[in-house]
N, C-alpha and C. Protein backbone atom coordinates (compact mmCIF):
# COMPACT_ATOMS: atom_id res chain seq x y z
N UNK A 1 -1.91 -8.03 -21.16
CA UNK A 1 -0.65 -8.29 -20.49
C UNK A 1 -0.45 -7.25 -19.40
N UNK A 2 -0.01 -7.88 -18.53
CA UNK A 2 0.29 -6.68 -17.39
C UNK A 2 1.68 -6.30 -17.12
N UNK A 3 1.72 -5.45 -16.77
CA UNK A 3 3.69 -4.63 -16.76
C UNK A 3 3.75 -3.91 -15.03
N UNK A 4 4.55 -3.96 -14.94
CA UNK A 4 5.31 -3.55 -13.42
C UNK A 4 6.55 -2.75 -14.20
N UNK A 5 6.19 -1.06 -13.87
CA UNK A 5 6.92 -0.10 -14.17
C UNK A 5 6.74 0.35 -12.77
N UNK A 6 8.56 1.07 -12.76
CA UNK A 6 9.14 1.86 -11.27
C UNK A 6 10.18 2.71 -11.78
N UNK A 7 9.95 4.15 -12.51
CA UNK A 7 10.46 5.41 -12.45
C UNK A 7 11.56 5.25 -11.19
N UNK A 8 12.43 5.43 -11.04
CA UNK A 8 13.58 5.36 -10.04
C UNK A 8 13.87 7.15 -10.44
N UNK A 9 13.79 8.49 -9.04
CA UNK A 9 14.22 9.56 -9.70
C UNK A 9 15.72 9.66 -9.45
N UNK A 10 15.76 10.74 -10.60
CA UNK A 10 17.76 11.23 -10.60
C UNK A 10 17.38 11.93 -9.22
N UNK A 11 18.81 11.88 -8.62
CA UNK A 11 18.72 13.11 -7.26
C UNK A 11 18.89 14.43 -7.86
N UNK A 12 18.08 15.04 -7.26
CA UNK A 12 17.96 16.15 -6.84
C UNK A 12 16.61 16.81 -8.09
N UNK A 13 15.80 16.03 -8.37
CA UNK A 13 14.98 15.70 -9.42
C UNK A 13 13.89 16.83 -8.74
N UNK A 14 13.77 16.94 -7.69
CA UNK A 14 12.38 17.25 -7.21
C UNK A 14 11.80 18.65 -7.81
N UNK A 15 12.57 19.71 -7.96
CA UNK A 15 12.06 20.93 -9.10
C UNK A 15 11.45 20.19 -10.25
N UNK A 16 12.43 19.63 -11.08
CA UNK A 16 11.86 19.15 -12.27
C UNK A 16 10.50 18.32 -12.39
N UNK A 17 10.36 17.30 -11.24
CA UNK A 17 9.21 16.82 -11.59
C UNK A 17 7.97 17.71 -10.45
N UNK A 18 8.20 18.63 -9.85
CA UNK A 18 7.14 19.85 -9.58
C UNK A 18 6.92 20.69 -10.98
N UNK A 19 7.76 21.14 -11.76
CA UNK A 19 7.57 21.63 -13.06
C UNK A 19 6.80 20.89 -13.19
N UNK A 20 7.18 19.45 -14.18
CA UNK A 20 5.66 18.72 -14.77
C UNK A 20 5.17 18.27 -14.55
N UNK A 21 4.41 18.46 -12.93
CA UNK A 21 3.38 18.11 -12.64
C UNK A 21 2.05 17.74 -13.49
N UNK A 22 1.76 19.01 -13.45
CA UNK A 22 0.45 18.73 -14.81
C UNK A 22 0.33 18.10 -15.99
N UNK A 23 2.02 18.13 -16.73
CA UNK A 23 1.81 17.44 -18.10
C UNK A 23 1.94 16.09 -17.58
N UNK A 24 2.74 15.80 -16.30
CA UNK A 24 2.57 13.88 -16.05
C UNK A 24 0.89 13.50 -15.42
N UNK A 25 0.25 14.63 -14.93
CA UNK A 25 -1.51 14.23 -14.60
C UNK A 25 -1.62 13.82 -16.05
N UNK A 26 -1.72 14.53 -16.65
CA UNK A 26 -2.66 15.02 -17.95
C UNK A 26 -1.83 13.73 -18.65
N UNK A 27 -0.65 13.08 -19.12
CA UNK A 27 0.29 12.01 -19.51
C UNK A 27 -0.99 10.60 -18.95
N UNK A 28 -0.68 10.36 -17.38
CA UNK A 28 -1.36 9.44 -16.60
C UNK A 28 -2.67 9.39 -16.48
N UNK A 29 -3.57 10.51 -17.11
CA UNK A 29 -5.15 10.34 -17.17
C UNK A 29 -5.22 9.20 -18.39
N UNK A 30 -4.68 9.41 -19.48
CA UNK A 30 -4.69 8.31 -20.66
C UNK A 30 -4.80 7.27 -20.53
N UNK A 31 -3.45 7.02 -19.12
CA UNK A 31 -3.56 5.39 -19.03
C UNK A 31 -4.58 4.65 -17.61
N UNK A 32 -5.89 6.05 -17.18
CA UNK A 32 -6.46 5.17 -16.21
C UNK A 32 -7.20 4.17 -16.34
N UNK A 33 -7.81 3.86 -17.64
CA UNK A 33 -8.81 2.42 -17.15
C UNK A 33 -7.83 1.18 -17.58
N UNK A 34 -6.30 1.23 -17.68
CA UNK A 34 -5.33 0.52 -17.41
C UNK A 34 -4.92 -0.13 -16.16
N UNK A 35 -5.09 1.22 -15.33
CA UNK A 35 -4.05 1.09 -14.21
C UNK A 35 -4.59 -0.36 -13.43
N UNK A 36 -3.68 -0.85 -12.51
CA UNK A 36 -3.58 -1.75 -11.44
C UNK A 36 -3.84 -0.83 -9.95
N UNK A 37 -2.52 -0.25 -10.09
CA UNK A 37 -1.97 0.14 -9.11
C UNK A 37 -1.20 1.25 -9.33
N UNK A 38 -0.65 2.31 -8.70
CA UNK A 38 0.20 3.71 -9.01
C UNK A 38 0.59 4.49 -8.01
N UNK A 39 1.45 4.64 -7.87
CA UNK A 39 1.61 5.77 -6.33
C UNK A 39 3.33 6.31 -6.31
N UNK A 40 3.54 6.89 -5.32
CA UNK A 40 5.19 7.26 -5.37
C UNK A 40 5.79 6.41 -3.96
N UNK A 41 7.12 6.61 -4.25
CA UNK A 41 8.15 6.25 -3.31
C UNK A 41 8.48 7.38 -2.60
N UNK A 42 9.41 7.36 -1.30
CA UNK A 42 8.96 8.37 -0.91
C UNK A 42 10.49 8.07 0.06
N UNK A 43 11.23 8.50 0.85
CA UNK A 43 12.24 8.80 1.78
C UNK A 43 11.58 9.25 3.01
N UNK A 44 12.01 8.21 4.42
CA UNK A 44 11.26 8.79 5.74
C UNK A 44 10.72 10.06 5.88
N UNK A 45 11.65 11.33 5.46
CA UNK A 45 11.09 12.47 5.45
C UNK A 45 10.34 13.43 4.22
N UNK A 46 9.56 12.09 3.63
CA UNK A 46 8.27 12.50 2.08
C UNK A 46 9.30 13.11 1.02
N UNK A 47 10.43 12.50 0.94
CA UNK A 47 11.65 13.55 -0.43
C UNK A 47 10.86 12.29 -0.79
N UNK A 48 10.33 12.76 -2.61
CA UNK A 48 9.74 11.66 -3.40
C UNK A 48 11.19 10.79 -4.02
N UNK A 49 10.98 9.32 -4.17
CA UNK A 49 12.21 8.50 -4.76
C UNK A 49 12.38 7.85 -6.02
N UNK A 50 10.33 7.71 -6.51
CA UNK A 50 10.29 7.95 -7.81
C UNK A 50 8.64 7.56 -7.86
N UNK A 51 8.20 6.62 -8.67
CA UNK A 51 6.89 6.63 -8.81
C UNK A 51 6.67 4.83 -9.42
N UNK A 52 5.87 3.84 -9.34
CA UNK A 52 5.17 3.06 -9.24
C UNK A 52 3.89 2.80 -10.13
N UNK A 53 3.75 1.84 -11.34
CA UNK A 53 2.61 2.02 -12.15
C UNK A 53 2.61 0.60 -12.39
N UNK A 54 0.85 0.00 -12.00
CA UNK A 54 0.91 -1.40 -12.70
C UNK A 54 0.15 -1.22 -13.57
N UNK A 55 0.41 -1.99 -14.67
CA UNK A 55 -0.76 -1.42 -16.00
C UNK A 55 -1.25 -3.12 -16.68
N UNK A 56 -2.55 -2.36 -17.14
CA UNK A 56 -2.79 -3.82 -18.39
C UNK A 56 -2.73 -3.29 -19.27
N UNK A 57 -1.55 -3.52 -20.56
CA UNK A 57 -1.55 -3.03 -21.62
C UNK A 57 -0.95 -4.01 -23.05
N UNK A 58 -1.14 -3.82 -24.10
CA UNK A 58 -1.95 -5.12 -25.14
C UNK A 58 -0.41 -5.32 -25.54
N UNK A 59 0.77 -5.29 -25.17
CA UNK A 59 1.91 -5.81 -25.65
C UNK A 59 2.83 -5.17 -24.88
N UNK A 60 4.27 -5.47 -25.00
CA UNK A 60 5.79 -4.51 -24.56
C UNK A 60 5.65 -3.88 -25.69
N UNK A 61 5.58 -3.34 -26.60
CA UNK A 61 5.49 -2.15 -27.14
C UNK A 61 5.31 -1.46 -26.25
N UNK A 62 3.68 -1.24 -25.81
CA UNK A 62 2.97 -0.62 -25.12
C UNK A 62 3.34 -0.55 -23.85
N UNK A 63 4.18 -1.19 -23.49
CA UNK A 63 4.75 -1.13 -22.34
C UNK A 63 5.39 0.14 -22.35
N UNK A 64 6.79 -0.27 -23.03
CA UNK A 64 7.72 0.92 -23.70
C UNK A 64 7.48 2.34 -23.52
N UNK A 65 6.82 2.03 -24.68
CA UNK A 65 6.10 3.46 -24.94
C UNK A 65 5.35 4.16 -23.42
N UNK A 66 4.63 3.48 -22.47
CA UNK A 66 4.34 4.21 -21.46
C UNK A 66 5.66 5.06 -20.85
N UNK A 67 6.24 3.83 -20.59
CA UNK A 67 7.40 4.10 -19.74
C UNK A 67 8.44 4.90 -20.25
N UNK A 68 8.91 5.35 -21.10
CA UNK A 68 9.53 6.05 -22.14
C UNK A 68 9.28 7.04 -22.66
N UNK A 69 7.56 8.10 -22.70
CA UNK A 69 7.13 8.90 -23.52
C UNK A 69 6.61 9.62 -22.14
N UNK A 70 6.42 9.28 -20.77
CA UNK A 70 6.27 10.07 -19.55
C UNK A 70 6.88 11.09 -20.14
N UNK A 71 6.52 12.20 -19.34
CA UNK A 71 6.95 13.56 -19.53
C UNK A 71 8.44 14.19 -18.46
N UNK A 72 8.19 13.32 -17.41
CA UNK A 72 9.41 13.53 -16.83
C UNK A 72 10.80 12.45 -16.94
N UNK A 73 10.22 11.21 -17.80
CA UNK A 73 11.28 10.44 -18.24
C UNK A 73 12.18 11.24 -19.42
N UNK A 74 11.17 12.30 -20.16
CA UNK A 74 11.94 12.40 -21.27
C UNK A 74 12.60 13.90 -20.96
N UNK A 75 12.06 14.46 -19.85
CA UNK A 75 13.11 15.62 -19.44
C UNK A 75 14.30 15.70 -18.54
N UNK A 76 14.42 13.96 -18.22
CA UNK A 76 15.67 13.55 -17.75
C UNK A 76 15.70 13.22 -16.22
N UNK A 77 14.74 13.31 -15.45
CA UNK A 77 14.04 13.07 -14.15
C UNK A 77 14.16 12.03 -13.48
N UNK A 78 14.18 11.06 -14.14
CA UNK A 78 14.48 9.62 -13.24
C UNK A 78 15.83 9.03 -13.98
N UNK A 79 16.78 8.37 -12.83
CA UNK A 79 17.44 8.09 -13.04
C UNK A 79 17.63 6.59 -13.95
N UNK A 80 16.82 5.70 -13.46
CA UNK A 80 16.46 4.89 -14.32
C UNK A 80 14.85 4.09 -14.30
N UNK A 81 14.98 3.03 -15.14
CA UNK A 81 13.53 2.58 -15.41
C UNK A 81 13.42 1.04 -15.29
N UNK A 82 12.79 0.50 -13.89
CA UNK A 82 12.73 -1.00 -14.18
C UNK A 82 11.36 -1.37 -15.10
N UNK A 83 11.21 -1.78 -15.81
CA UNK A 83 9.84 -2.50 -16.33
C UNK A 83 10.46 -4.14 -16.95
N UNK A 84 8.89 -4.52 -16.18
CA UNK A 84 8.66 -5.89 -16.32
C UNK A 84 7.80 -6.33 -16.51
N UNK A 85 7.25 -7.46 -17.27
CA UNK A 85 5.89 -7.83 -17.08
C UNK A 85 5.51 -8.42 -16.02
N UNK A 86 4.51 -8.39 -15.78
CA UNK A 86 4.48 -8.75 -14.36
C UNK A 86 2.74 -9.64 -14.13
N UNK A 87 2.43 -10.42 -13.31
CA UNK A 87 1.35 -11.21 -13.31
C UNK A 87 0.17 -10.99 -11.63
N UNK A 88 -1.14 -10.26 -12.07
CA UNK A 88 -1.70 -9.46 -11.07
C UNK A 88 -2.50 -11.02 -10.26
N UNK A 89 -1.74 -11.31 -9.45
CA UNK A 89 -2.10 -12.44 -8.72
C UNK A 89 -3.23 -12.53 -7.22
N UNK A 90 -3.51 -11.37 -7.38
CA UNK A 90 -4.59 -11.10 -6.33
C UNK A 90 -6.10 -10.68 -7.08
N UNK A 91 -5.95 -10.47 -8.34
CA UNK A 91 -6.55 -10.60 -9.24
C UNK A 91 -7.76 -9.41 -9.18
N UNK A 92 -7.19 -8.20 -8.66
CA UNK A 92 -7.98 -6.94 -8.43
C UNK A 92 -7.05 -6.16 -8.54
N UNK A 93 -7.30 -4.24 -8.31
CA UNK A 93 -6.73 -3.27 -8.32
C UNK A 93 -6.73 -2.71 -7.00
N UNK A 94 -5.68 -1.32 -6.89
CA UNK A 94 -5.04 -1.02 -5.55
C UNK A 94 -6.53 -0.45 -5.15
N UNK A 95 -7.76 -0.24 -5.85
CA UNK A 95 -8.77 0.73 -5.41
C UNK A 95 -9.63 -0.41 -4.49
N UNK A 96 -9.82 -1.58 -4.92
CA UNK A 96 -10.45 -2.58 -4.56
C UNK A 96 -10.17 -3.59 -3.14
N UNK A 97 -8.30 -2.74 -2.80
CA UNK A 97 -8.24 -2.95 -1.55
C UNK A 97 -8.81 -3.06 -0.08
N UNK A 98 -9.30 -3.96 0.42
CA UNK A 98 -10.06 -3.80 1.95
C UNK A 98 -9.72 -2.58 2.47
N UNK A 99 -8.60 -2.70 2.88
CA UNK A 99 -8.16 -1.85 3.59
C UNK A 99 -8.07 -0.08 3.44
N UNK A 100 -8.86 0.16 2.19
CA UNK A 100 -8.72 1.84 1.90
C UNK A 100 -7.60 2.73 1.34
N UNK A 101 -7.33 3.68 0.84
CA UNK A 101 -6.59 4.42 0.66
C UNK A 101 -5.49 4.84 1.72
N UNK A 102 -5.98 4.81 2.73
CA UNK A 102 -5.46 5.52 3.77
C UNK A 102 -5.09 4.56 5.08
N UNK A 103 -4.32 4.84 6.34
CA UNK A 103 -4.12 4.07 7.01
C UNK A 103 -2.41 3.27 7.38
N UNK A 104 -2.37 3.19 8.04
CA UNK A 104 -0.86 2.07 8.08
C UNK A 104 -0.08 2.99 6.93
N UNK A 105 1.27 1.68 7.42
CA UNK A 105 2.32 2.24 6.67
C UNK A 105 2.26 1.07 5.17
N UNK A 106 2.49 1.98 4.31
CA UNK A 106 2.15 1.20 3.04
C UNK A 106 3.86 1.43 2.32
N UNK A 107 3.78 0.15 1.72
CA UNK A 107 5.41 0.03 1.11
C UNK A 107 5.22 -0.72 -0.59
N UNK A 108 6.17 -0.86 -0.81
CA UNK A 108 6.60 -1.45 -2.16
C UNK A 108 7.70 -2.08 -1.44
N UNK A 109 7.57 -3.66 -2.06
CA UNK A 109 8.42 -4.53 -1.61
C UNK A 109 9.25 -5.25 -3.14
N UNK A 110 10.11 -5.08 -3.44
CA UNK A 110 10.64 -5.78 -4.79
C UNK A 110 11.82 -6.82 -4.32
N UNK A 111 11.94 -8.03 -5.15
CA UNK A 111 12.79 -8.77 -4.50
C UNK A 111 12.89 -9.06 -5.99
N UNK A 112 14.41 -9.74 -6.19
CA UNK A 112 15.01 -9.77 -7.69
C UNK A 112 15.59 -11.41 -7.71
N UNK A 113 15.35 -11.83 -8.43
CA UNK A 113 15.82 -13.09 -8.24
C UNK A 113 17.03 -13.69 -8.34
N UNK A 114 17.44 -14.76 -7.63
CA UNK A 114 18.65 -15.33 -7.90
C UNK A 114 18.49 -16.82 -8.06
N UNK A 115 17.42 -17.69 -7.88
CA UNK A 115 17.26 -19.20 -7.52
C UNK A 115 16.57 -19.71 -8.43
N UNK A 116 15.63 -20.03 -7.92
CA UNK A 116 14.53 -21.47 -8.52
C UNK A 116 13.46 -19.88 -8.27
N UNK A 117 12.48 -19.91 -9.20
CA UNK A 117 11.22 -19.11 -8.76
C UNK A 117 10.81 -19.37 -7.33
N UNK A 118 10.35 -18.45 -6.97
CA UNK A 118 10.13 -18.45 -5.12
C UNK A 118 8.53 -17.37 -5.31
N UNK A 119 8.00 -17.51 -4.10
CA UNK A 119 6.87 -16.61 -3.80
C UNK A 119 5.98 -16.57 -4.82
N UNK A 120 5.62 -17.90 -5.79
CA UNK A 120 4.49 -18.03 -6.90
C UNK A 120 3.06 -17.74 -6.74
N UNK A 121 2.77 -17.98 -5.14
CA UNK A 121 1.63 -17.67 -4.84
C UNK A 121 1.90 -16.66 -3.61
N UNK A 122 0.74 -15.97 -3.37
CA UNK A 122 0.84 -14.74 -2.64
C UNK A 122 0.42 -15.35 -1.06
N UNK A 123 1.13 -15.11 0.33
CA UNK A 123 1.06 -15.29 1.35
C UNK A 123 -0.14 -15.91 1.87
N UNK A 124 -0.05 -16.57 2.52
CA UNK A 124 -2.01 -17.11 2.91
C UNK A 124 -2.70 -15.85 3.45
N UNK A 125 -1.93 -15.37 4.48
CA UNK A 125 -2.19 -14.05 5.38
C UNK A 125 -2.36 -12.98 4.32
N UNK A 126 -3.55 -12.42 3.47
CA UNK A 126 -3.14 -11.44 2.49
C UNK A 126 -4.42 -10.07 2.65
N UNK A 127 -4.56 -10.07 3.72
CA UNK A 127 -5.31 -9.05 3.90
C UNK A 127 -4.30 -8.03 4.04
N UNK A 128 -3.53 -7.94 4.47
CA UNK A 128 -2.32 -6.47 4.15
C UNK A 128 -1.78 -6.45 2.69
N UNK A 129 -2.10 -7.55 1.52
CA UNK A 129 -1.53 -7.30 0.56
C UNK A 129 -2.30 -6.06 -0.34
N UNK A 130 -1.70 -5.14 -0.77
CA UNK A 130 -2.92 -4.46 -1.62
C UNK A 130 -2.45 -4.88 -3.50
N UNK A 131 -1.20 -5.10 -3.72
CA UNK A 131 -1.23 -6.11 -5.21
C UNK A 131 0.55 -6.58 -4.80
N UNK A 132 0.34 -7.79 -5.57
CA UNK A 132 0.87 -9.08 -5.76
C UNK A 132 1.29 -9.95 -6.64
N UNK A 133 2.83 -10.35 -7.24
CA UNK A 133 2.81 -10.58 -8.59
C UNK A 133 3.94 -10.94 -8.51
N UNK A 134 4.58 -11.62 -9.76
CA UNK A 134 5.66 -11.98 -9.97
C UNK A 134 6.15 -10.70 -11.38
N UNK A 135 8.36 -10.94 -11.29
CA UNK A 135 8.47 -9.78 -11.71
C UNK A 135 9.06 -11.10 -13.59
N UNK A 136 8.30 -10.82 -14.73
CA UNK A 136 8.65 -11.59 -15.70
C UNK A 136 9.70 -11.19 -16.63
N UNK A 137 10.61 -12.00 -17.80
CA UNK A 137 11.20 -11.55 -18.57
C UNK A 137 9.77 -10.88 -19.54
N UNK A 138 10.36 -10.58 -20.79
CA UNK A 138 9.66 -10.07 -21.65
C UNK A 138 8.60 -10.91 -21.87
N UNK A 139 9.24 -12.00 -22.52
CA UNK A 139 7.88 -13.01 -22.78
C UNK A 139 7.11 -13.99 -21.92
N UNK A 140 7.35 -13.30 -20.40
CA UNK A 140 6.29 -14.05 -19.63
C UNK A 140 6.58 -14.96 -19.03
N UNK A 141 7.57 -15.87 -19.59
CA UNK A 141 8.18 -17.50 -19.29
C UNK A 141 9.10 -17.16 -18.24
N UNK A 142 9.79 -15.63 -18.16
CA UNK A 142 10.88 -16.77 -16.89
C UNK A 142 10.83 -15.24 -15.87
N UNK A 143 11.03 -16.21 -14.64
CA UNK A 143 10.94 -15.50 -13.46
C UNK A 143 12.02 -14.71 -12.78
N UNK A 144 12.23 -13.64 -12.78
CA UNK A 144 13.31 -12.83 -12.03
C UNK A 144 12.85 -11.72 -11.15
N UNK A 145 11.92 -12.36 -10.37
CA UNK A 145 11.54 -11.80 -9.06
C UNK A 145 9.94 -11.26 -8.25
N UNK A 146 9.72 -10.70 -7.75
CA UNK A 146 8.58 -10.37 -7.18
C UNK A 146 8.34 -9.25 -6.82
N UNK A 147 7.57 -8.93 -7.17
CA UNK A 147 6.42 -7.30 -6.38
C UNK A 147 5.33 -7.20 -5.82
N UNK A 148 5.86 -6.43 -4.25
CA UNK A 148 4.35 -6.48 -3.53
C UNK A 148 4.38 -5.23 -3.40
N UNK A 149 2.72 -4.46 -3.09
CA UNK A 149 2.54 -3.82 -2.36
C UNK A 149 2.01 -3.85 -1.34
N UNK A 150 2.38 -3.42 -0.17
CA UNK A 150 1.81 -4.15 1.13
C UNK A 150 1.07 -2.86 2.46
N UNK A 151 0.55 -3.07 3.12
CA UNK A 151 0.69 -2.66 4.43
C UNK A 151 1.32 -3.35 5.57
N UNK A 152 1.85 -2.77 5.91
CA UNK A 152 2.80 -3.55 6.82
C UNK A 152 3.33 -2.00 8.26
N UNK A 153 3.59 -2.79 9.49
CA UNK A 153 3.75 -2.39 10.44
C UNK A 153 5.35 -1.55 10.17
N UNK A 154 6.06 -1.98 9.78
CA UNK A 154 7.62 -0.82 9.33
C UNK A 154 7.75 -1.99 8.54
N UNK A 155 9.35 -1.29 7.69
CA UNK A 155 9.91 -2.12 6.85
C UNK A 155 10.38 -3.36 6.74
N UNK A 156 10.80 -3.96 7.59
CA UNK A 156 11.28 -5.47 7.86
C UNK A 156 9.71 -6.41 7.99
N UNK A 157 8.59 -5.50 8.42
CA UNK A 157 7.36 -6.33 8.27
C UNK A 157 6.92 -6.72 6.99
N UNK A 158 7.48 -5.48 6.00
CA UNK A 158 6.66 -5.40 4.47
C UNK A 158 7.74 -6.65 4.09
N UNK A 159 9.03 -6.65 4.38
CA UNK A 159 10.01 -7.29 3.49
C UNK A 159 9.66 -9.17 3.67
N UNK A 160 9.04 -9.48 5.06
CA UNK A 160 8.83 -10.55 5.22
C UNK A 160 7.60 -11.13 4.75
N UNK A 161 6.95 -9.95 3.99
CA UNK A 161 6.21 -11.30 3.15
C UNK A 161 6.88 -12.04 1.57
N UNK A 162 7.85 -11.82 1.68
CA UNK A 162 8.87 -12.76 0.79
C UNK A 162 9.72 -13.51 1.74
N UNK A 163 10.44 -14.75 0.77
CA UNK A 163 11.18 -15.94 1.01
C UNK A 163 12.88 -14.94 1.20
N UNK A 164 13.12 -14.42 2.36
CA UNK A 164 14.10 -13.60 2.22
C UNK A 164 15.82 -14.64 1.60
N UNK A 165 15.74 -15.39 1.77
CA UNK A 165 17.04 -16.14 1.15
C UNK A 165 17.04 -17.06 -0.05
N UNK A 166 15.87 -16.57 -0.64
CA UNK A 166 15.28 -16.99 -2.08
C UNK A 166 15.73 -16.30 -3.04
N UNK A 167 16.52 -14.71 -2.38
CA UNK A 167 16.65 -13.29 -3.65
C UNK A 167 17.62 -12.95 -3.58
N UNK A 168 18.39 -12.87 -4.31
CA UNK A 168 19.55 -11.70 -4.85
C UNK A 168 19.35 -10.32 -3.75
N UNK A 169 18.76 -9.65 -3.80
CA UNK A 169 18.46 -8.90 -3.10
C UNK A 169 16.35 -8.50 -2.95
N UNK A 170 16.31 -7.65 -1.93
CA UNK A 170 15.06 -7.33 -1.43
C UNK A 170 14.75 -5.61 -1.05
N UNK A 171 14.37 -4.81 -2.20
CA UNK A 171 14.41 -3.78 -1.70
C UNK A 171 13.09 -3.14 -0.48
N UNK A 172 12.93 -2.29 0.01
CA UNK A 172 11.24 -1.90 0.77
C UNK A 172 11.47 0.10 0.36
N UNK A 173 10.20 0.15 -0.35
CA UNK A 173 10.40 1.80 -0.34
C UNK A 173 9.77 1.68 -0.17
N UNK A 174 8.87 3.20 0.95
CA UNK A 174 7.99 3.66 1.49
C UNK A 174 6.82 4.29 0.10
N UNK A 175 5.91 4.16 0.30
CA UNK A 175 5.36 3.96 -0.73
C UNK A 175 3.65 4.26 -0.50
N UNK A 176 2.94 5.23 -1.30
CA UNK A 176 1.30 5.45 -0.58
C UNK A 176 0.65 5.32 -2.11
N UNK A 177 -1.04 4.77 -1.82
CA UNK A 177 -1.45 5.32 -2.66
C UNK A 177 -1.37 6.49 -3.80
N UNK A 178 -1.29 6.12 -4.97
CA UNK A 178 -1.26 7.40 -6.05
C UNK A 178 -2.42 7.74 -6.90
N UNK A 179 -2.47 8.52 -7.75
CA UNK A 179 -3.27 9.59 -8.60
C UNK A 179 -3.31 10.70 -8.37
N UNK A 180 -4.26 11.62 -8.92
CA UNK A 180 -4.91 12.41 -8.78
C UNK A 180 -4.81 13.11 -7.38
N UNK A 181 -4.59 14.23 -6.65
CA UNK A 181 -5.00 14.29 -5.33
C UNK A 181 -6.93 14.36 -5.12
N UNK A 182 -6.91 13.75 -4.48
CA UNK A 182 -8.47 13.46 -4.14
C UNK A 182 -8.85 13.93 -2.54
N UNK A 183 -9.82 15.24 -2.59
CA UNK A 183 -10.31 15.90 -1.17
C UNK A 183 -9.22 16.11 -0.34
N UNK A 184 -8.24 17.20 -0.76
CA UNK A 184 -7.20 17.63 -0.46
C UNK A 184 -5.98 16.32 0.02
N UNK A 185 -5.96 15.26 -0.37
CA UNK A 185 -4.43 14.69 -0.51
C UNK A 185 -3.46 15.71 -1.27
N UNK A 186 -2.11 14.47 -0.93
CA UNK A 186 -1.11 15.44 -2.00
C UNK A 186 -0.25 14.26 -2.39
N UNK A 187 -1.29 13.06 -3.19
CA UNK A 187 -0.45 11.93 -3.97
C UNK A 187 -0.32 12.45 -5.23
């Protein structure tokens, strides 16, 4: 089963989750031959806004428990926690992307539902998509919204690869590749 977790941080969070840095590496090494996808949110001027994890994992238990036993969820760090199950419709991971790690402006696009399911299949145009999915209740059956991650030219580009009058609302956070820093990054 796959899950769409998004850490949302409390303000003024940013000491605290520099403190546990290491225990959330050392937390997130556990769940890598899980991952989808992972990275942070971020404010025009890099203030982090929270963090981003798609996972395959064998129930919502396991969901839970990821999302819940983080090290900076439980020292009070994010303000809240969306998780959903969610369905990997491009049917690869963020590593397997054409387009690289690096490059363009990369976003998280979430749109919440209000209608009839919308955006079931992912854009024809999907070479800027790097993952793609719908956002599920618990058991899979019903639809309350969508998650992309995209490259896209600015924000109103990322937001239009959804049905914009299909959603309740449509958020776009700025958003990069995550893990590990790899050959001096600082994801």
């Amino acid at each position: 089963m796959e899950f769409f977790c998004y850490h949302r941080d409390r303000p003024a969070s940013l000491p605290l989750r520099e403190k546990l840095l290491a225990d959330h590496w050392t937390y997130m090494d556990r769940y890598a031959a899980q991952m989808i996808a992972r990275g942070p949110t971020f404010t025009a001027d890099e203030t982090p806004t929270g963090s981003v994890h798609i996972l395959d994992l064998p129930d919502p238990a396991a969901a839970r428990a990821f999302a819940f036993d983080e090290p900076t969820y439980q020292a009070g760090g994010y303000r809240d926690v969306l998780l959903r199950r969610w369905r990997n419709l491009l049917g690869r991971t963020m590593w397997d992307f054409p387009g690289g790690r690096t490059g363009g402006n990369r976003y998280l696009v979430l749109g919440f539902g209000e209608t009839e399911p919308t955006d079931l299949d992912p854009p024809t145009d999907r070479h800027d998509l790097i993952a793609y999915g719908p956002l599920l209740s618990d058991d899979g059956a019903g639809w309350l919204g969508t998650a992309a991650l995209v490259r896209a030219a600015d924000p109103d580009a990322a937001r239009a690869v959804l049905t914009a009058d299909r959603y309740a609302d449509i958020e776009v956070h700025n958003w990069r590749f995550g893990g590990r820093p790899v050959d001096g990054e600082n994801t």
